[in-house]
Each structure stands twice: as structure tokens, then as C-alpha cells.
Protein backbone atom coordinates (compact mmCIF):
# COMPACT_ATOMS: atom_id res chain seq x y z
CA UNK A 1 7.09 62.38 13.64
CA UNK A 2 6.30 58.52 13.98
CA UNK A 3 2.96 59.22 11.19
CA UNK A 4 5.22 60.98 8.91
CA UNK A 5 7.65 58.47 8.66
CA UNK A 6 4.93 55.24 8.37
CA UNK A 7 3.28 57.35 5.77
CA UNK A 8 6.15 57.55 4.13
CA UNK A 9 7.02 54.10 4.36
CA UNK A 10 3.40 52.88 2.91
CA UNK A 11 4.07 55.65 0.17
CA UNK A 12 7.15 54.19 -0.82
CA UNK A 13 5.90 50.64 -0.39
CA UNK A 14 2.13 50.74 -0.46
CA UNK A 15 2.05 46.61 0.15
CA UNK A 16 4.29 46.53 2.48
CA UNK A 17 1.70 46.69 5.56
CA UNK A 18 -0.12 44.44 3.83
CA UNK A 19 1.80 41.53 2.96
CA UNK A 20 1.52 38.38 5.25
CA UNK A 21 4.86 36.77 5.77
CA UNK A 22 4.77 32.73 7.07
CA UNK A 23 7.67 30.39 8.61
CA UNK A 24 7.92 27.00 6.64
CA UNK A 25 9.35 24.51 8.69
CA UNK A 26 10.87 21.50 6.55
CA UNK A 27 13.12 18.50 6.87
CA UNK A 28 14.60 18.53 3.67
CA UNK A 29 17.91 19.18 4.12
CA UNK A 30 19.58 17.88 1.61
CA UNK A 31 17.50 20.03 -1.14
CA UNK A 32 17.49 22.85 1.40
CA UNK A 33 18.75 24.93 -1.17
CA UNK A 34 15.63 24.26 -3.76
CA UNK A 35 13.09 24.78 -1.26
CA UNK A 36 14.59 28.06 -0.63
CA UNK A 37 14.16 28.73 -4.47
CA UNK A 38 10.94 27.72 -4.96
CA UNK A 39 9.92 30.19 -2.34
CA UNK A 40 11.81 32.64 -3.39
CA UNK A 41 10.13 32.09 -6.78
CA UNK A 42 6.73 32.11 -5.06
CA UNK A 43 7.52 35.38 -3.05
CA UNK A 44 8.67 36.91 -6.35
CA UNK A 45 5.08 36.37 -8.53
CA UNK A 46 3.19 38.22 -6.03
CA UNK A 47 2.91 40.67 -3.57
CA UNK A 48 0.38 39.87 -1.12
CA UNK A 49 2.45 36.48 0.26
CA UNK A 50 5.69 35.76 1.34
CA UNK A 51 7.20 32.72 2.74
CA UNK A 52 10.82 31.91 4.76
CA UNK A 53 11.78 28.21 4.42
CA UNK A 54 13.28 27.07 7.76
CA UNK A 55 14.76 23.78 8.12
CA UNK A 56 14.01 22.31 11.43
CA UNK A 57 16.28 18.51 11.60
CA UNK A 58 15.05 15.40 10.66
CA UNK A 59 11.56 14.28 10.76
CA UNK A 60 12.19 12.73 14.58
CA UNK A 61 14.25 16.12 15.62
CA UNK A 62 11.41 18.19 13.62
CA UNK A 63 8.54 16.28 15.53
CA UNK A 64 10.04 16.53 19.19
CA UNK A 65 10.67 20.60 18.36
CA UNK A 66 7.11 20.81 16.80
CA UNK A 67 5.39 19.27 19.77
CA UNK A 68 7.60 21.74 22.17
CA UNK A 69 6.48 24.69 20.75
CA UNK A 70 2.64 23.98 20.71
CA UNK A 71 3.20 24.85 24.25
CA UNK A 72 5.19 28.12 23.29
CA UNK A 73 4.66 31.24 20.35
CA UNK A 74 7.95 30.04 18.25
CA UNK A 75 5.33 27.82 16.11
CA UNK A 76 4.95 28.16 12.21
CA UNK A 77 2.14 28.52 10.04
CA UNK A 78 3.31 26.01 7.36
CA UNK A 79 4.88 22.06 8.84
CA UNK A 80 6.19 19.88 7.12
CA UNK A 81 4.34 16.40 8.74
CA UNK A 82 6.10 12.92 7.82
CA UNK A 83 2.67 10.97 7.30
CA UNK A 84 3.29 8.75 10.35
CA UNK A 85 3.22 11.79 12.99
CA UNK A 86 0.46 13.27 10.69
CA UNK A 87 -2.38 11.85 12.15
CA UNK A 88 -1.60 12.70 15.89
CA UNK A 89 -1.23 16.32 15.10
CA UNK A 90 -4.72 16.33 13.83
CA UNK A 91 -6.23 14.29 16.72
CA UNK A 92 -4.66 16.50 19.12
CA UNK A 93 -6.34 19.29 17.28
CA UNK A 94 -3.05 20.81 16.29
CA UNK A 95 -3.55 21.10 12.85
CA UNK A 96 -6.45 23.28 10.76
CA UNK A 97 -9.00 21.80 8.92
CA UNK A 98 -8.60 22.73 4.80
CA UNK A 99 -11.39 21.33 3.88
CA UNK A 100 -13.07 24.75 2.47
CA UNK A 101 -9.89 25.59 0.63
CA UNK A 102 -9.82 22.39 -0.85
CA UNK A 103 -13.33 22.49 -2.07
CA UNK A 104 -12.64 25.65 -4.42
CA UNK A 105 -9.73 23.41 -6.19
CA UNK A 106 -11.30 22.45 -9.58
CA UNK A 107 -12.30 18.57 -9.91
CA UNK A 108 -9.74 18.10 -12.56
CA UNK A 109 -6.96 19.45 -10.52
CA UNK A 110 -7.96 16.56 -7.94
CA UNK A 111 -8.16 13.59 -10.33
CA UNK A 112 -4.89 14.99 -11.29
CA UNK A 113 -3.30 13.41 -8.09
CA UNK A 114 -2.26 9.97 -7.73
CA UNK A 115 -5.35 8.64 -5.57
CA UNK A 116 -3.09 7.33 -2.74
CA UNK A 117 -1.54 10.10 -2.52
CA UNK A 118 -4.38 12.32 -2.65
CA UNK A 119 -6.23 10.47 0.45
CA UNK A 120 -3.92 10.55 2.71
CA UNK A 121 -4.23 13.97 3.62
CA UNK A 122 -8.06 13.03 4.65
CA UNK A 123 -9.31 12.08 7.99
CA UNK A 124 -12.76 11.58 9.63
CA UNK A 125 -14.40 12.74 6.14
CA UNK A 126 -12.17 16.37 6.90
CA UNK A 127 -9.06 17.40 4.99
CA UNK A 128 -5.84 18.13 7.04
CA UNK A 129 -2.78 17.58 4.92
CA UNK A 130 -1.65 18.52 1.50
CA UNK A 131 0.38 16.17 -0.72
CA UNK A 132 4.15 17.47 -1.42
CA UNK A 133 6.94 15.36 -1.10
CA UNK A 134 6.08 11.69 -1.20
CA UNK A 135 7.57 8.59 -2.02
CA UNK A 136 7.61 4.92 -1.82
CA UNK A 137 10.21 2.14 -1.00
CA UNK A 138 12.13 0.78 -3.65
CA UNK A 139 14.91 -2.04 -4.15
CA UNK A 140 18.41 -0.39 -3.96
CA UNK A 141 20.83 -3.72 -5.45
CA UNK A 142 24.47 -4.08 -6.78
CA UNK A 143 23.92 -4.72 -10.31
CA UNK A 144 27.33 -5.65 -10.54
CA UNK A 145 26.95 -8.54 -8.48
CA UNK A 146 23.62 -10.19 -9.34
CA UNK A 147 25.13 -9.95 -13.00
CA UNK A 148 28.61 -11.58 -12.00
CA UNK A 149 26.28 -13.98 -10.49
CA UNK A 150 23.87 -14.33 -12.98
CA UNK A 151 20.75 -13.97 -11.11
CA UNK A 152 17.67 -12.17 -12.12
CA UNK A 153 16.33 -8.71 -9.96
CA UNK A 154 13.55 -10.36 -7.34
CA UNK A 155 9.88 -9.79 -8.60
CA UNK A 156 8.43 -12.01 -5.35
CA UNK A 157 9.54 -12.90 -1.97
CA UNK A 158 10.77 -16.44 -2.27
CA UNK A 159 12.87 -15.26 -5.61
CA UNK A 160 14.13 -12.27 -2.78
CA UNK A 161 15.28 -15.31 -0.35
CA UNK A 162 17.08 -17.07 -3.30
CA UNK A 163 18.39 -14.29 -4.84
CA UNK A 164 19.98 -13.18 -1.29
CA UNK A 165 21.25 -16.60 -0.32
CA UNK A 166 22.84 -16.61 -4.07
CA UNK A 167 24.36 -13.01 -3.41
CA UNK A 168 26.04 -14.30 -0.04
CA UNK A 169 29.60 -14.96 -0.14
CA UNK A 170 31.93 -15.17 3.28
CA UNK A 171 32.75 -11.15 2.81
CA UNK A 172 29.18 -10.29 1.81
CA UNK A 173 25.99 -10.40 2.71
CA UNK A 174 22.85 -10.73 0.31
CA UNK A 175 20.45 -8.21 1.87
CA UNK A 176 20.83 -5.89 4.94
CA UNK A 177 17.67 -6.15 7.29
CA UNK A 178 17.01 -3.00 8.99
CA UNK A 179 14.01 -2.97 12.10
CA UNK A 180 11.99 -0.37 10.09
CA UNK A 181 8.63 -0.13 10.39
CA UNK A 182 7.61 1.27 7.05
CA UNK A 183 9.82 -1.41 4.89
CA UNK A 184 8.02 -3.79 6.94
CA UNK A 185 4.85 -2.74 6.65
CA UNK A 186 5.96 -2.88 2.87
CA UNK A 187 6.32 -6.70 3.58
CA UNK A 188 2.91 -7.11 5.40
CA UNK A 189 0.98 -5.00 2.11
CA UNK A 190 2.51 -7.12 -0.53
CA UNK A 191 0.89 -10.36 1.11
CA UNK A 192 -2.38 -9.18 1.52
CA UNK A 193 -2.03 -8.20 5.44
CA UNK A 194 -2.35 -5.18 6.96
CA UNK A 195 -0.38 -3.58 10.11
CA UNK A 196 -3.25 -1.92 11.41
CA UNK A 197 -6.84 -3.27 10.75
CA UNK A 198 -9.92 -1.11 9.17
CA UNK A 199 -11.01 -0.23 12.26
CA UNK A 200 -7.54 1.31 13.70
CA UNK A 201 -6.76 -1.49 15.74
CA UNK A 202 -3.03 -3.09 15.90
CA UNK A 203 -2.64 -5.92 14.15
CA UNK A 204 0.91 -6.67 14.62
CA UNK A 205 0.48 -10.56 14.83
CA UNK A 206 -1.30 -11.26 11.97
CA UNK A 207 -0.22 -14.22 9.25
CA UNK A 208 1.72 -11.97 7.15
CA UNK A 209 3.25 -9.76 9.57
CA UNK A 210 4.39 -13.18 11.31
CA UNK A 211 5.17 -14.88 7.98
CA UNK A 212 6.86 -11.37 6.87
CA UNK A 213 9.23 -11.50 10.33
CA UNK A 214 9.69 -14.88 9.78
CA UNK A 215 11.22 -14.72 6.84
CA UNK A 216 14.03 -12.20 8.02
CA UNK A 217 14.53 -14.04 11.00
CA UNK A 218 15.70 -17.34 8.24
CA UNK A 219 17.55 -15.01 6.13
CA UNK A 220 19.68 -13.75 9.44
CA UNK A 221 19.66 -17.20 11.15
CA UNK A 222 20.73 -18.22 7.80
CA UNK A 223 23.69 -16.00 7.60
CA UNK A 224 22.08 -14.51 4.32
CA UNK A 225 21.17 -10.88 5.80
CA UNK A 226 23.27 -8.61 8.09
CA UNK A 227 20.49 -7.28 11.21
CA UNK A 228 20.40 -3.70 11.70
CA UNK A 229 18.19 -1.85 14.05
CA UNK A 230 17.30 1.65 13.70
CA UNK A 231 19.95 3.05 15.61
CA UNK A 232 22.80 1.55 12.91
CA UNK A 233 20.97 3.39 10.19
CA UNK A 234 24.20 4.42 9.21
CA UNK A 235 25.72 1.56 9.11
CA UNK A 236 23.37 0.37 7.45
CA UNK A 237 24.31 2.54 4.45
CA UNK A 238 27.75 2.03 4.44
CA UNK A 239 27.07 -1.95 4.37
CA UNK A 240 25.66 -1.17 0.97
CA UNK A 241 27.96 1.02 -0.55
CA UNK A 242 31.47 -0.77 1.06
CA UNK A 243 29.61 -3.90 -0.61
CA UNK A 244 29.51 -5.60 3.25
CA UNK A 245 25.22 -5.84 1.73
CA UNK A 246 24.25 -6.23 -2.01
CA UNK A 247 20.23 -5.61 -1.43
CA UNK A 248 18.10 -3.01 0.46
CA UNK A 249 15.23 -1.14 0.95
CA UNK A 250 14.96 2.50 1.00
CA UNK A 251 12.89 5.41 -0.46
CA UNK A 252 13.59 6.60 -3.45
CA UNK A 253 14.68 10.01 -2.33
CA UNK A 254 17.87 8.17 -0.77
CA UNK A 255 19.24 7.41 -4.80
CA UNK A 256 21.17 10.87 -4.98
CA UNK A 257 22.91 10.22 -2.08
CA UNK A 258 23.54 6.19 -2.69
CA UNK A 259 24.61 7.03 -6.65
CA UNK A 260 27.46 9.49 -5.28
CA UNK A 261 29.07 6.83 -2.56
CA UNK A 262 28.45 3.74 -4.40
CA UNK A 263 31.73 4.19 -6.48
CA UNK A 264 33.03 0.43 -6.29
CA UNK A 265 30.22 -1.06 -8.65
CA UNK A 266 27.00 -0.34 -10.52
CA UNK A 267 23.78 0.54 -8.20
CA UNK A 268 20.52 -0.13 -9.16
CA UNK A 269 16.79 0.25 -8.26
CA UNK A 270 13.95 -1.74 -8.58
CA UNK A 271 10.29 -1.85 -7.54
CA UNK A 272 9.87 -4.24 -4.29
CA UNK A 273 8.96 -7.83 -4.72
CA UNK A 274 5.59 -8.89 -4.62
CA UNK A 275 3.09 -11.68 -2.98
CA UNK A 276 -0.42 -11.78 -3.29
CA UNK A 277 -1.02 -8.03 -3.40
CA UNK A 278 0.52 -5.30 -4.91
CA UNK A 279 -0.22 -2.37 -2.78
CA UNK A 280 2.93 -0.82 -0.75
CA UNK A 281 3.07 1.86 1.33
CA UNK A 282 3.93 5.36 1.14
CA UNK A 283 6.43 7.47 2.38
CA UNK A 284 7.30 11.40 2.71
CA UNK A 285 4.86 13.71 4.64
CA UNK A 286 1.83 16.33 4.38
CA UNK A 287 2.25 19.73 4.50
CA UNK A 288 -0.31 20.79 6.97
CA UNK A 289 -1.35 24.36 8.07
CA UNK A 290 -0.91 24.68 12.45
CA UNK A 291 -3.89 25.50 14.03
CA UNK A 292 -2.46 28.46 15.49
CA UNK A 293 -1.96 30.20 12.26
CA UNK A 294 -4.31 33.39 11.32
CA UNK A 295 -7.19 33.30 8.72
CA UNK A 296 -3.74 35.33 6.43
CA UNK A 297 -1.54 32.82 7.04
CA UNK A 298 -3.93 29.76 6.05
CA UNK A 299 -4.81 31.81 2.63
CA UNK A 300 -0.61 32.41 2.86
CA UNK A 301 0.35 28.96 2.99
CA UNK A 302 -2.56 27.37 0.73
CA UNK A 303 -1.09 29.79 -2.02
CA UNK A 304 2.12 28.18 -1.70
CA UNK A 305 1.49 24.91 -1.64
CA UNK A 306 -1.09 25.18 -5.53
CA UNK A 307 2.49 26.92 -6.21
CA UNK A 308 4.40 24.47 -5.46
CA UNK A 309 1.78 21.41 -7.25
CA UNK A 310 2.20 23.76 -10.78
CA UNK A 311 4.08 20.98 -12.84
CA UNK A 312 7.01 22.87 -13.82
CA UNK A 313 7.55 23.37 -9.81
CA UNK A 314 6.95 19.86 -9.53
CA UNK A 315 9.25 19.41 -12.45
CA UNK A 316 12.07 21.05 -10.60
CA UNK A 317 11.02 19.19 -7.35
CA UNK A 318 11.58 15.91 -8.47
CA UNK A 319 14.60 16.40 -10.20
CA UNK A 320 16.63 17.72 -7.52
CA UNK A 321 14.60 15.67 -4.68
CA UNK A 322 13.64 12.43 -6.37
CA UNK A 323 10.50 12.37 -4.65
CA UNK A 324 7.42 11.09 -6.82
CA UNK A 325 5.71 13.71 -8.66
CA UNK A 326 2.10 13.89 -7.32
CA UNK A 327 0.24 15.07 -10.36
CA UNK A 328 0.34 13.16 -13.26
CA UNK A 329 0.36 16.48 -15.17
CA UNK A 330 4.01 16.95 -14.13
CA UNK A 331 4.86 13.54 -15.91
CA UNK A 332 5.76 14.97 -19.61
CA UNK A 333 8.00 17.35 -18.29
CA UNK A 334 9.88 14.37 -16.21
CA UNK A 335 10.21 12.14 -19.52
CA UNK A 336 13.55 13.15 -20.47
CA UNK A 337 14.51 13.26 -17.27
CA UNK A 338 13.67 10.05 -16.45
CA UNK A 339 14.66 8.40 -19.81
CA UNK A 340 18.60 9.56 -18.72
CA UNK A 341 18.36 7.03 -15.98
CA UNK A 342 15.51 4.44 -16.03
CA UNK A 343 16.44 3.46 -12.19
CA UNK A 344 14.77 6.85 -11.13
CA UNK A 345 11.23 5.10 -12.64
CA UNK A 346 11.35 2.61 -9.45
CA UNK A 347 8.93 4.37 -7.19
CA UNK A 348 6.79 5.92 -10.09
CA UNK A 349 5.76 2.25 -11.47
CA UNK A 350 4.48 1.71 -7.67
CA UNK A 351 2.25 4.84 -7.91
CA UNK A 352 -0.94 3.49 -8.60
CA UNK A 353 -0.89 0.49 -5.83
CA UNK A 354 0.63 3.16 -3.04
CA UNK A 355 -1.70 2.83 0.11
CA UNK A 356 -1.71 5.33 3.15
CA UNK A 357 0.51 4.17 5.64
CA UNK A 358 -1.84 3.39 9.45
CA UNK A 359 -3.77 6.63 9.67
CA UNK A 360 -4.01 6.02 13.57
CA UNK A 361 -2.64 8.77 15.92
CA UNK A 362 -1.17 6.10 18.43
CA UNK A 363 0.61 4.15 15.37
CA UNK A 364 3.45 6.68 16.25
CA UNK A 365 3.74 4.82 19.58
CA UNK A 366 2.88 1.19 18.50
CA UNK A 367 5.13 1.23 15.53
CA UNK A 368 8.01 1.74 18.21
CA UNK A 369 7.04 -1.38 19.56
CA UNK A 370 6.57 -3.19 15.99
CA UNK A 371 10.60 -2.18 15.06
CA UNK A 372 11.59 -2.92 18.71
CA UNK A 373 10.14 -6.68 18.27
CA UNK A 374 11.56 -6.66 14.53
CA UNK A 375 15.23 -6.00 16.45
CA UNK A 376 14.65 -8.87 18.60
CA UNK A 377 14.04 -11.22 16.00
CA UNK A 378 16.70 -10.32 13.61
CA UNK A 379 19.18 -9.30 16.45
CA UNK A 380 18.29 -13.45 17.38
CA UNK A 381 16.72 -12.37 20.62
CA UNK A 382 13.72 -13.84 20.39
CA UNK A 383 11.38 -15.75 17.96
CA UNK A 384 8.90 -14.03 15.42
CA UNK A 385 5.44 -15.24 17.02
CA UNK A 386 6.78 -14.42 20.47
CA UNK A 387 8.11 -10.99 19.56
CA UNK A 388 5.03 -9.98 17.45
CA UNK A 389 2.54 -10.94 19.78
CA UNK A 390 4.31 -9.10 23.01
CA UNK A 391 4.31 -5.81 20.16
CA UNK A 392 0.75 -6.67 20.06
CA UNK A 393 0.41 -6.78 23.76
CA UNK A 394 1.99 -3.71 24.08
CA UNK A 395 0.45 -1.77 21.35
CA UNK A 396 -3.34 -2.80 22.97
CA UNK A 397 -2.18 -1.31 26.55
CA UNK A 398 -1.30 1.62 25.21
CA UNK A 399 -4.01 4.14 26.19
């Protein structure tokens, strides 16, 4: 009885045994919906793949559930890695190594990719991650105030100070300073420094990270920023929009979201200031392949990912996500898009001076020590040589 009825089933369906089905776990839930499109799309131009989105919490929720389940079965073939936790999943082995996938990709297809964007998914000579949804940090502003005001958009750091202290007024602020590691490390880049040295050590009390801190720690003391640490994230955001902060940093992702609730003036986004260098960090994640999954699943989730780089799927990305497009192929089909609203160009102008962000697996412990010494400062707790150097401290203890 049981043959009949499976030979009837493969009759009826004669893929059906065949097809290799993958969990896709994601932290995008704002465009939720889209990713559940695109792989519906995906499951729907072939038969031998099929994907199920899953969306898992925010990066921090998705990392602390990722981590429990290496110990468990609940684990998925396809994760969605925020490029800071990245490289501990691959030194704890956690991830698969794609470099033989990679290497049938034609070379054009590669040069196609933004270079920073394109190395970051390399470690140790080996390729782990796959580029996706990435971004870098941009200047949110009220455009209504700097132009009641009349003062320019900031192109360096000491027009930033000026420009905040002219912003400041006794109800508002000029910029909000939030104790985030990645908009500071966008500080340290753009004069020259570096957070983590060449050779993966800390370098939290460098010149420019001190010079960087320093110069939030005046802006506070100075009554020209409002401090925010990680946990007021949220406050953060409503500074902006209930006009309490007229500058901040954020990804470029965050400008759906920032458009809708800033309804009492016009919003605007720029590319960060500058000092001696250009290069800024990146944001988003990899898409990496877990180390548990089957020889199926890699081939499974490989498919979906060159799906999901086609430019009109990167076309559709962007335009409901914001992210960055990551192949400059997908650029005509974003013109028009782009051209409605030149603020949405902020991050894409960046593209060719993005950097990896510390490709170290214990940055995800030191950098809670860098934002923890950034609080101090701007929170007036303590001064920005002695903070940064205990961060330092800390960071070289740490096994």
C-alpha cells in the first residue's frame, strides 16, 4: 500500500522527491514582505530549489538565536550575517567555505561588484560571505533648519562642529551623538586612522580615534549635541524627527522610515564629512551558507543568492530596502528611481571609498568596550584619553 501511494505521488509530481527545500533566516523586517517575493520568484523559475524566508529579530536577537542553535538541529542553511558577527562565525568554523562556487562565477560578474563590497566576504585568502544587503552611513539633517539658518550641509569635520553649534538653539540641539561603534569608526576612517590595525590588533587609542572622541565630548560639553548611548536608540530617533536634534548619522536603509515620521520639516541626506581620507565604513551583512548545511543545500542557497545579484532583483531590492545596489550593472535600472529623490544617492556617492569594517572575530567583543567608553565620554563620565585607553586595556585582555 505505502509503494503504491509514493509511486503515485512521484507520478503525479516527478520532482517532488527531488527538490531541496532551505530555511533563510533574515533580519529584514521591515521589507519582510519583499524578501518573501523574491523567493517566491526564485522558487517559481525552477524546480530543483526552493527557499522559505524566515525572519529571525534584529541582527543582536538573530546572533544570540544563531549561536543557540549551533548547539541544536533548528539551524538554517542560508544566515543572514551583519558583517561585524561575520567574522566570528567563520573562525569558529561555523560557516562553509564558497570558495569553489565562487570560482565558477565569470570574471566580469566579479568586477561587476563594488570592490569593498566584494572583499568583505573574504578571509584568510578563503571566501565565506556573499554580498546582499549593504550599506554605508550617511548624514540624515533638517533641511529646513540649516536653510532658515543659512548654513551650508558639512563637507569636513570642523564645518560639522560649526554647523552644529550654528543649528543649536535653547529647544534644539545641533547633532545627536549616539555611542555607536560603526558611526565612529566612520569618524576614525575619514582621518586616516583605523579602529583595528593591519594586523588585527585593537587600536582604540590611536590619534584619530582620540581626536574623533574628543570632538564629541566638546560638542556635548558644549551643549551643541544631545549624548545617547545605545540603549536610547530610540530616542535617539525621535530627537530627530520631534526636531529635539537637527543632524545624525545613520545608514541609509533608515530613510524610509525617517521620510514617513519626519512630518514637521524637510529631511535630508548627505554623504558624511570628511578629513584627510575618504574611506568610510560599511554596513549591512553577508549572506553566508552554515556549515551544517548538505552538499544540496550549499548548491540551494548559492542559486539564490546569483538570483538575487540579477539587476532587476537588485532593482527591486533597493527600491523597497534602500540598501546600496552591489553591482554596478543594477545602476541603469535605479536612474529614474533615484532621479525622483536625489537624497537616496547619499550612500551610492560613498561606494567606491567603502572599506570592510574590522574583519577580527573578537571585534564583536572589543567594539562593546569601544561604545561603552564612547558613553562615558559623551554621558561626561570620563575624559576621551582615559576612556579610550581603558577600551584599549580591555580589548588586549580579552582572550
Amino acid at each position: 500500500m505505502i509503494r503504491t501511494i509514493l509511486l503515485t505521488l512521484l507520478l503525479i509530481n516527478p520532482l517532488a522527491l527531488a527538490q531541496t527545500t532551505i530555511e533563510f533566516w533574515h533580519s529584514m523586517e521591515s521589507v519582510e514582505e519583499t524578501i518573501n517575493d523574491l523567493a517566491a520568484a526564485f522558487n517559481g523559475s525552477q524546480t530543483q530549489y526552493r527557499v522559505e524566508p524566515r525572519y529571525v529579530g534584529s541582527y543582536p536577537e538573530s546572533q544570540t538565536r544563531i549561536l543557540a542553535a549551533l548547539s541544536g538541529q533548528d539551524i538554517p542553511a542560508l544566515y543572514q550575517a551583519e558583517i561585524g558577527f561575520f567574522p566570528r562565525l567563520v573562525a569558529e568554523g561555523a560557516v562553509q567555505d564558497l570558495s569553489d562556487l565562487v570560482a565558477t562565477l565569470p570574471p566580469e560578474l566579479i568586477n561587476d561588484f563594488y570592490p569593498g563590497l566584494w572583499s568583505y566576504g573574504e578571509l584568510a585568502g578563503k571566501r565565506y560571505g556573499l554580498p546582499w544587503n549593504m550599506s554605508t552611513p550617511v548624514l540624515f539633517y533638517n533641511a529646513t533648519a540649516l536653510k532658515q539658518r543659512g548654513v551650508e550641509v558639512p563637507t569636513n569635520w570642523e564645518e560639522f562642529e560649526a554647523v552644529a553649534e550654528r543649528l543649536t538653539t535653547r529647544q534644539t540641539k545641533g547633532y545627536i551623538a549616539v555611542a555607536d561603534s560603526w558611526t565612529f569608526e566612520m569618524m576614525v576612517d575619514t582621518r586616516g586612522g583605523q579602529i583595528v590595525t593591519d594586523d588585527g590588533k585593537p587600536n582604540f587609542d590611536s590619534p584619530e580615534a582620540v581626536e574623533a572622541l574628543k570632538m564629541l565630548e566638546r560638542m556635548v560639553r558644549e551643549r551643541n549635541a544631545i549624548a545617547r548611548n545605545l540603549a536610547e536608540s530610540t530616542f535617539a530617533q525621535l530627537d530627530f524627527v520631534r526636531t529635539k536634534g537637527m543632524m545624525v548619522f545613520a545608514s541609509i536603509a533608515n530613510w524610509p522610515d525617517a521620510k514617513r515620521f519626519a512630518v514637521a520639516f524637510d529631511i535630508a541626506a548627505a554623504p558624511v564629512p570628511t578629513g584627510q581620507s575618504q574611506t568610510l565604513p560599511l554596513g549591512g551583512a553577508q549572506l553566508v551558507v552554515m556549515a551544517e548545511a548538505s552538499a544540496a543545500e550549499r548548491d540551494a542557497a548559492f542559486a539564490f543568492w546569483q538570483f538575487l545579484i540579477q539587476p532587476e532583483n537588485l532593482q527591486t531590492w533597493v527600491e523597497n530596502s534602500y540598501y546600496i545596489p552591489v553591482r554596478r550593472a543594477a545602476l541603469p535600472l535605479l536612474e529614474p528611481w533615484y532621479n525622483e529623490d536625489p537624497n537616496r544617492r547619499a550612500a551610492l556617492s560613498q561606494l567606491e571609498q567603502a572599506i570592510p569594517r574590522p574583519r577580527v572575530a573578537a571585534y564583536a567583543v572589543w567594539q562593546r568596550y569601544l561604545e561603552e567608553a564612547i558613553e562615558k565620554v559623551i554621558k561626561g563620565r570620563s575624559s576621551a584619553e582615559d576612556a579610550l585607553a581603558e577600551a584599549q586595556r580591555r580589548a588586549e585582555a580579552q582572550p
